[in-house]
C-alpha atoms as a PDB file:
ATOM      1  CA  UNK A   1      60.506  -3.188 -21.025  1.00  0.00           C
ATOM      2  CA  UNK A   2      64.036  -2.154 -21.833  1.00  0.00           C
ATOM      3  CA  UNK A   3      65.706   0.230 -18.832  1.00  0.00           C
ATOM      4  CA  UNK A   4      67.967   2.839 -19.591  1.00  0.00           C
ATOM      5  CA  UNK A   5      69.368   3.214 -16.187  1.00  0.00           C
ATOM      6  CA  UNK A   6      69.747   5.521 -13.337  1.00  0.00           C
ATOM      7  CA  UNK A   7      71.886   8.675 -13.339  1.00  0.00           C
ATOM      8  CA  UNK A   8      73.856   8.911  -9.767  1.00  0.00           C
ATOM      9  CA  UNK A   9      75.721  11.807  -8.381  1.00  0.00           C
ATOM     10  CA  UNK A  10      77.774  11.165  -4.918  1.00  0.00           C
ATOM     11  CA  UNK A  11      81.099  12.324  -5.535  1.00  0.00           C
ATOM     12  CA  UNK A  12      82.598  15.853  -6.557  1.00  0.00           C
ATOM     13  CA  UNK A  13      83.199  14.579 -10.226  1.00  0.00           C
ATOM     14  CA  UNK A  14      79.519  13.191 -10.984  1.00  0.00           C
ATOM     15  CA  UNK A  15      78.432  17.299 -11.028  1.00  0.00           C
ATOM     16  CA  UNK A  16      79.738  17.055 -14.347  1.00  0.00           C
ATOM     17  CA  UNK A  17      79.381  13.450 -15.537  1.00  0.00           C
ATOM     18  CA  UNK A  18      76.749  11.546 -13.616  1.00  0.00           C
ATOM     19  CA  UNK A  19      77.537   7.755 -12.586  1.00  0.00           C
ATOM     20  CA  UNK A  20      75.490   5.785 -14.479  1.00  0.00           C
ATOM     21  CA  UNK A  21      73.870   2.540 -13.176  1.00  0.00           C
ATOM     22  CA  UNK A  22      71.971  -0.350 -15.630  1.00  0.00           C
ATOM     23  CA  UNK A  23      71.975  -3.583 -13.713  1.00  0.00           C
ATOM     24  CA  UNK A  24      71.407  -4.803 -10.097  1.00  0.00           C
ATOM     25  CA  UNK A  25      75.445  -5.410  -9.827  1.00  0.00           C
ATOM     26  CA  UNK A  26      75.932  -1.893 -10.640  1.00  0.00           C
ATOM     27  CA  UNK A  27      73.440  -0.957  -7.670  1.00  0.00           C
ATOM     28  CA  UNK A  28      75.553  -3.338  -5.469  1.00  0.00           C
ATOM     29  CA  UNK A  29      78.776  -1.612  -6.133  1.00  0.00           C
ATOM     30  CA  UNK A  30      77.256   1.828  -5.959  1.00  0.00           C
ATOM     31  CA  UNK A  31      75.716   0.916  -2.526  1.00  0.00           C
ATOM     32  CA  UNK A  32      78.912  -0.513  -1.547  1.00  0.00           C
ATOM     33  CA  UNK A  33      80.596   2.930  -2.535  1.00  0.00           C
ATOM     34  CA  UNK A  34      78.521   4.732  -0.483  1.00  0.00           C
ATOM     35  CA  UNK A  35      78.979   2.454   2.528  1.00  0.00           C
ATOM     36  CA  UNK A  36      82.933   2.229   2.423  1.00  0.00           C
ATOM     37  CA  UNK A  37      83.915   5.482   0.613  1.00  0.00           C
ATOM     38  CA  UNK A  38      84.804   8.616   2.592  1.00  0.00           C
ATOM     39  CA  UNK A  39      82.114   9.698   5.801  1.00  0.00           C
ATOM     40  CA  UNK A  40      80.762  13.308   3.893  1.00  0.00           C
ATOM     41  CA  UNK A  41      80.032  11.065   1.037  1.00  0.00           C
ATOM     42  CA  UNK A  42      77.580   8.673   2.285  1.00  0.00           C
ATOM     43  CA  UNK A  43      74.337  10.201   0.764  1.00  0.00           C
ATOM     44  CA  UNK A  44      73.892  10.271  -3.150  1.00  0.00           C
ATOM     45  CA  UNK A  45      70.951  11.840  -5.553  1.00  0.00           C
ATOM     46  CA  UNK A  46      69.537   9.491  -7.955  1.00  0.00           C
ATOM     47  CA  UNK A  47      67.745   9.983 -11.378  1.00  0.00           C
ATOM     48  CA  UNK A  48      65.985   7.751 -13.254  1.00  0.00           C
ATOM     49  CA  UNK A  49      66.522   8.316 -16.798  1.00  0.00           C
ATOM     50  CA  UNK A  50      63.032   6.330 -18.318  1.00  0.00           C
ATOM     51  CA  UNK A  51      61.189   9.312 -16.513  1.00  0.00           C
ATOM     52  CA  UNK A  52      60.533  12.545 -18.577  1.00  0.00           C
ATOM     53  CA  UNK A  53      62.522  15.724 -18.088  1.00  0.00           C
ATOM     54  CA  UNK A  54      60.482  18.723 -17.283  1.00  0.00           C
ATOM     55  CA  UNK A  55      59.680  21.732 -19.949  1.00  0.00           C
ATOM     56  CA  UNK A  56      62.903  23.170 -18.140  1.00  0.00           C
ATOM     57  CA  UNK A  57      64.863  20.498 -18.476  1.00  0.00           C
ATOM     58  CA  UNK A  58      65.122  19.299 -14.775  1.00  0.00           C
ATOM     59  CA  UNK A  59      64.225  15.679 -13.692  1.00  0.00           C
ATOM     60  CA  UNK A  60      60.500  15.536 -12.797  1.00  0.00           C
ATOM     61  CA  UNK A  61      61.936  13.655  -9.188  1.00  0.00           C
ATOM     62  CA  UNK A  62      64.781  13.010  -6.978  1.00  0.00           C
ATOM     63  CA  UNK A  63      65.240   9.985  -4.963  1.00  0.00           C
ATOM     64  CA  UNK A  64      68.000  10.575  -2.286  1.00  0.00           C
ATOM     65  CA  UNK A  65      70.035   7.435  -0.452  1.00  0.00           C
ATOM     66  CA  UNK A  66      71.888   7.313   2.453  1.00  0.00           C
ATOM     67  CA  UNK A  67      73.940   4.714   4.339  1.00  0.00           C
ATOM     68  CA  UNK A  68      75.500   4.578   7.937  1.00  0.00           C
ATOM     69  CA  UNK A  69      78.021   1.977   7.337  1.00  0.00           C
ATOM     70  CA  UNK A  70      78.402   1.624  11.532  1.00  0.00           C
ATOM     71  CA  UNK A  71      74.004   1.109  11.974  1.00  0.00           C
ATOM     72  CA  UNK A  72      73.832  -0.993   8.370  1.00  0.00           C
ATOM     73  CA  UNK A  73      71.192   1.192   7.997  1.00  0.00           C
ATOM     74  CA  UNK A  74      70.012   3.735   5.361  1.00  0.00           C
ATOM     75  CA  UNK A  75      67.148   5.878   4.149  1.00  0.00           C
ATOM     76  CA  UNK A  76      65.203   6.983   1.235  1.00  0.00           C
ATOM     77  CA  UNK A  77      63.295   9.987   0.236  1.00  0.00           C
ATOM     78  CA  UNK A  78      61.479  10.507  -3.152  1.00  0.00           C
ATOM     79  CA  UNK A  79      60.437  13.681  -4.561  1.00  0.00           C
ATOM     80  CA  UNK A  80      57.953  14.138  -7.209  1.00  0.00           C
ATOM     81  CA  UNK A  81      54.517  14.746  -7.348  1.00  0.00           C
ATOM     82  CA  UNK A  82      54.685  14.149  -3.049  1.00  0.00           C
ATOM     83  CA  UNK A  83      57.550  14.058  -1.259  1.00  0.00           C
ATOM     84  CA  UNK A  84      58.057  10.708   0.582  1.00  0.00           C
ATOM     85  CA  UNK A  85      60.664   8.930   2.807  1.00  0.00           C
ATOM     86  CA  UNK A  86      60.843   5.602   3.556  1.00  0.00           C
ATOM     87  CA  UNK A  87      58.919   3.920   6.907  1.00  0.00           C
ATOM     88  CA  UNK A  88      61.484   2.468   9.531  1.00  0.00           C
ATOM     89  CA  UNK A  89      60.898   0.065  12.339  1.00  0.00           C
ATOM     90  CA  UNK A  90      63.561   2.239  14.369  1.00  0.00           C
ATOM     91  CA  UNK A  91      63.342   5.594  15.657  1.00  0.00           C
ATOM     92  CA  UNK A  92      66.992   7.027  16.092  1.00  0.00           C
ATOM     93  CA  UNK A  93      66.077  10.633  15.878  1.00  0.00           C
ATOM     94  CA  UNK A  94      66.734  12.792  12.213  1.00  0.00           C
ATOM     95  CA  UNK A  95      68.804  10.788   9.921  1.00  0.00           C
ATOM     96  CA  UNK A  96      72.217  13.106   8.972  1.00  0.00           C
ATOM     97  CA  UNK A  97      74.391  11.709   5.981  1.00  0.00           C
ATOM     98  CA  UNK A  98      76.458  13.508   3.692  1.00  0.00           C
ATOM     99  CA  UNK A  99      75.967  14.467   0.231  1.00  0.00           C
ATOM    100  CA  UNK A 100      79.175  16.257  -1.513  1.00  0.00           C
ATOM    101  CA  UNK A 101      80.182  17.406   2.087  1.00  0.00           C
ATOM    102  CA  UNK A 102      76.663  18.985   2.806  1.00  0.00           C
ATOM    103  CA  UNK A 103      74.464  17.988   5.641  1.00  0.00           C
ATOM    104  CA  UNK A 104      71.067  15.849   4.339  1.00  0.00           C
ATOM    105  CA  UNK A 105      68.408  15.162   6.360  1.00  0.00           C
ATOM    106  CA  UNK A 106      66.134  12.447   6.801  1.00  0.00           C
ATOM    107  CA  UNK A 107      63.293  12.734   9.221  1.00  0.00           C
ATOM    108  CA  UNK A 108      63.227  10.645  12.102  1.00  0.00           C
ATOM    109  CA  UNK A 109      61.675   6.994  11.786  1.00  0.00           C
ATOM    110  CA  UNK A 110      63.083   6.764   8.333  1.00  0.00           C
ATOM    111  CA  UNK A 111      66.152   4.231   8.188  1.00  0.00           C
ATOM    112  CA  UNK A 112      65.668   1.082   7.069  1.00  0.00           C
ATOM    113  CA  UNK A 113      68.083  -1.968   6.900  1.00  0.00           C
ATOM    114  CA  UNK A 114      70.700  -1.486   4.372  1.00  0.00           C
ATOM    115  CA  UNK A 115      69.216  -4.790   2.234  1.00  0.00           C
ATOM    116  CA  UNK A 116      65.947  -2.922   1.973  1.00  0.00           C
ATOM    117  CA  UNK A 117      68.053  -0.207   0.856  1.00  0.00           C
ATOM    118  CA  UNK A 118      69.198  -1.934  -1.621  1.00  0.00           C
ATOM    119  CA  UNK A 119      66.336  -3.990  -2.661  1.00  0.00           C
ATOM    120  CA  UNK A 120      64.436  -0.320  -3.362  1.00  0.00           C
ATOM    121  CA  UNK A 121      66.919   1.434  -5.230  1.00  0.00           C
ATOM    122  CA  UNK A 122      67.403  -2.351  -7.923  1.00  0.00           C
ATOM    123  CA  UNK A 123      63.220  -2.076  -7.817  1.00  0.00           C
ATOM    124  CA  UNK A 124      63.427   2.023  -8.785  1.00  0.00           C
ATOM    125  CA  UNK A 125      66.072   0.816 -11.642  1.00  0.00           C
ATOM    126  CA  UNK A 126      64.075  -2.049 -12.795  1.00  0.00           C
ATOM    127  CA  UNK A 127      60.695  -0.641 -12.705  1.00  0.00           C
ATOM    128  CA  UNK A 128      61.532   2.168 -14.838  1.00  0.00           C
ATOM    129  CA  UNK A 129      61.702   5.208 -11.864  1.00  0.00           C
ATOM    130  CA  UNK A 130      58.350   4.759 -10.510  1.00  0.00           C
ATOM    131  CA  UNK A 131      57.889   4.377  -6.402  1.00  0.00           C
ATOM    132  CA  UNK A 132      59.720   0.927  -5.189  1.00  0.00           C
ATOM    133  CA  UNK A 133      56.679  -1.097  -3.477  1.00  0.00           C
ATOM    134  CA  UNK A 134      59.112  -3.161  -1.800  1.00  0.00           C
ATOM    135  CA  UNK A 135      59.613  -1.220   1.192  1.00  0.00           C
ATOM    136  CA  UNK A 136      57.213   1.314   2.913  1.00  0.00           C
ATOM    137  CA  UNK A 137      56.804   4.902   2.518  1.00  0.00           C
ATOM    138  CA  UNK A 138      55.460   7.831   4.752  1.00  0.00           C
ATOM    139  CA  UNK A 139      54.930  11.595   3.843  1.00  0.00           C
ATOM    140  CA  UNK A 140      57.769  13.533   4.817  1.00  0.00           C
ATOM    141  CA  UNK A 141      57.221  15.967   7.588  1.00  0.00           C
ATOM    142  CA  UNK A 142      60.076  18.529   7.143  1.00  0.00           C
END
């Protein structure tokens, strides 16, 4: 199956050209970006382009990342037909990161080490957009 990537938006200049990731490297760096670049920009959208667009237009899903560079820990929600966030092993409360300067939440029990992080998003790339099996998933409550 040939991939044609993932469209990413995390900074203010992807609202009008979308990063574009198409091999686990890229997903590296792009992780990486999130986890050093500036603190309200530690959350990003992500779209895989192998999935349809809507009659409208709009992506049929959204999968959000975050990272907490001090924890090493991140979190994942996916919204398409169900919403769903990824399963933790930790409870630190709701999960606040930053996406363009605005406030994103992740219910609580959701962050997962940073490698799982990782390992989902190269799985949601490689798999064509569908839900990474790699880590666990939960309905999200909120």
């Amino acid at each position: 199956m040939t991939v044609k990537g993932l469209e990413v938006q995390f900074r203010s200049e992807h609202t009008e050209a979308p990063g574009l990731l198409s091999s686990a490297d890229d997903v590296d760096s792009f992780i990486d970006a999130l986890l050093n670049g500036r603190h309200d920009r530690n959350c990003a959208v992500v779209y895989s382009l192998d999935r349809p667009t809507l009659p409208s237009g709009y992506r049929d899903h959204e999968l959000a990342v975050g990272v907490d560079r001090i924890a090493r820990t991140g979190a994942l929600t996916l919204a398409d037909d169900e919403n769903l966030v990824s399963k933790g092993s930790v409870d630190r409360g709701i999960g606040e990161y930053m996406l363009l300067g605005h406030v994103r939440e992740f219910m609580p029990g959701s962050e997962i080490p940073i490698e799982n992080v990782r390992r989902a998003v190269k799985e949601f790339l490689e798999n064509g957009g569908r839900l990474p099996t790699c880590i666990e998933w939960q309905e999200e409550e909120f």
